[in-house]
C-alpha atoms as a PDB file:
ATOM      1  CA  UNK A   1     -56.106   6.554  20.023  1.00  0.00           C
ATOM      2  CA  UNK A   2     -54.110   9.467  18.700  1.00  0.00           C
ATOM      3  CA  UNK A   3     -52.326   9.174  15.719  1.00  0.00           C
ATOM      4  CA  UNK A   4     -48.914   9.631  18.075  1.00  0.00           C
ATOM      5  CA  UNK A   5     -49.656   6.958  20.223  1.00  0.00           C
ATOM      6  CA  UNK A   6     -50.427   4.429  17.083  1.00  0.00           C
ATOM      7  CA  UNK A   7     -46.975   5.147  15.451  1.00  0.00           C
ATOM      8  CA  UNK A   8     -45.635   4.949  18.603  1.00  0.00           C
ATOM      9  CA  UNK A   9     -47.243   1.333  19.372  1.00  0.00           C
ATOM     10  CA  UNK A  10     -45.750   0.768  15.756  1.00  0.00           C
ATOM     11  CA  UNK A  11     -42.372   1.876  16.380  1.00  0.00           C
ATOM     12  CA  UNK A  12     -42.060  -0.885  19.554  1.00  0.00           C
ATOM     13  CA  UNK A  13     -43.320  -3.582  17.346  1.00  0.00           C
ATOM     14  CA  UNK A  14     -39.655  -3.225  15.711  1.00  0.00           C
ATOM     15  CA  UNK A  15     -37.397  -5.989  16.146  1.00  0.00           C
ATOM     16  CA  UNK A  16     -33.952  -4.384  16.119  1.00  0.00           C
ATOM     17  CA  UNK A  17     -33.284  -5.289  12.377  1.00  0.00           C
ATOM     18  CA  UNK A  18     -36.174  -3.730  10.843  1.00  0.00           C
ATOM     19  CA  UNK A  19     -35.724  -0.497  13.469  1.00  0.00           C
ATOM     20  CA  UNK A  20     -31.825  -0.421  11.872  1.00  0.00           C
ATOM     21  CA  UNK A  21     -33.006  -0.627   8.307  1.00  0.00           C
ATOM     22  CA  UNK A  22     -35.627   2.282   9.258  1.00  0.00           C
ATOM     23  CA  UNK A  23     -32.747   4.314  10.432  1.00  0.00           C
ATOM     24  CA  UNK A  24     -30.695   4.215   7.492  1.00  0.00           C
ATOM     25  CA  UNK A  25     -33.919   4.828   5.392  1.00  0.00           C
ATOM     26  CA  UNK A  26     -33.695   8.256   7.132  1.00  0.00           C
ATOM     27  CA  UNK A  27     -30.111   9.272   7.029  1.00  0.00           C
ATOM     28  CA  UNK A  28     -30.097   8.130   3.485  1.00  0.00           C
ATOM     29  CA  UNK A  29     -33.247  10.581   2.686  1.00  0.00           C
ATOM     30  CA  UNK A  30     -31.679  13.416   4.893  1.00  0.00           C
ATOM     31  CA  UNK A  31     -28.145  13.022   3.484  1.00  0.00           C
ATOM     32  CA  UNK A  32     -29.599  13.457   0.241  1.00  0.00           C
ATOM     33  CA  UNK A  33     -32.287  16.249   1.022  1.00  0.00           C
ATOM     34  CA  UNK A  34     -29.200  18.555   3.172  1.00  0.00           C
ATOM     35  CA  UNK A  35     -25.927  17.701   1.068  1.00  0.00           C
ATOM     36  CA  UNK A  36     -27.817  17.432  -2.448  1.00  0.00           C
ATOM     37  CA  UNK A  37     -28.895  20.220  -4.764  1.00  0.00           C
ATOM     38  CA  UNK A  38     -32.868  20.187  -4.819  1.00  0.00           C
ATOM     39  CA  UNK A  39     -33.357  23.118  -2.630  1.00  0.00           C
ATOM     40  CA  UNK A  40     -36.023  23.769  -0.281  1.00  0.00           C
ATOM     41  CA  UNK A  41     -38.801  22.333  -2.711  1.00  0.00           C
ATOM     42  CA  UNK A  42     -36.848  19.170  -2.141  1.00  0.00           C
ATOM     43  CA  UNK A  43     -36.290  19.519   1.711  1.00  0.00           C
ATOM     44  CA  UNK A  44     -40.018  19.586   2.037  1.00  0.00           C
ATOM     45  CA  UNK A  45     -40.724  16.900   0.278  1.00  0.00           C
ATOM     46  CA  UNK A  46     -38.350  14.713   1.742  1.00  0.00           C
ATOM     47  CA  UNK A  47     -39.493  15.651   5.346  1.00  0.00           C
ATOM     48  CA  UNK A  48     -43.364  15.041   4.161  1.00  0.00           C
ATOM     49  CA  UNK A  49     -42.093  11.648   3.001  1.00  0.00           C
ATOM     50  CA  UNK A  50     -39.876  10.611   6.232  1.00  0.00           C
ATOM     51  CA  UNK A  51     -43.859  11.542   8.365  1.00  0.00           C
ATOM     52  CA  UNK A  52     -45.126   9.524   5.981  1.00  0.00           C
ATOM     53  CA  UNK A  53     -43.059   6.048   6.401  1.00  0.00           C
ATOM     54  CA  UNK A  54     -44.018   6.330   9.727  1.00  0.00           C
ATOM     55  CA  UNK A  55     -47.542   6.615   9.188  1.00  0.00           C
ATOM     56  CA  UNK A  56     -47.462   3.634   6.689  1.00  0.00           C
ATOM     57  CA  UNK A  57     -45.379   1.272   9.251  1.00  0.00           C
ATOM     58  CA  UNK A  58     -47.358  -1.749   9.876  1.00  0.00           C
ATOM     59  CA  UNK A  59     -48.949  -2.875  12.701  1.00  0.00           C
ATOM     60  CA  UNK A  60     -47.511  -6.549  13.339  1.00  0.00           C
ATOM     61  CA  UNK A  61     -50.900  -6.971  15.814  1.00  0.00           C
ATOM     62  CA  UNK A  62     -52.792  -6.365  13.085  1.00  0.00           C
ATOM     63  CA  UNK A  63     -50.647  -8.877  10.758  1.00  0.00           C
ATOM     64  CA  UNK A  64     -50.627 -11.591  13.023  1.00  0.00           C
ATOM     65  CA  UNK A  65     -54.721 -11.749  12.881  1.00  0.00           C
ATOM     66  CA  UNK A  66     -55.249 -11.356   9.387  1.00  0.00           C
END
């Protein structure tokens, strides 16, 4: 399965709490990356970090067997 398709699968696993939270997770991180002063440097990491939440999201299939 492509990496796509498994934060994908991920993201639908959501209930609409946790999907909320997520979202101000972002805004928080892009509110700070655009309106503070870090600069590019910073932009780049903060974008690098946002990929990476959804790469570490967990798999609630994979919860609910362990």
């Amino acid at each position: 399965m492509l990496e796509i398709e498994k934060v994908k699968e991920k993201i639908t696993q959501l209930d609409e709490s946790e999907a909320k939270s997520l979202l101000m997770i972002i805004y928080a991180r892009l509110d700070t990356a655009i309106n503070g002063n870090g600069g590019d440097e910073f932009i780049k990491k903060t974008i690098i970090d946002l990929f990476d939440i959804y790469k570490r999201l967990p798999d609630k299939k994979e919860l609910k067997n362990n």
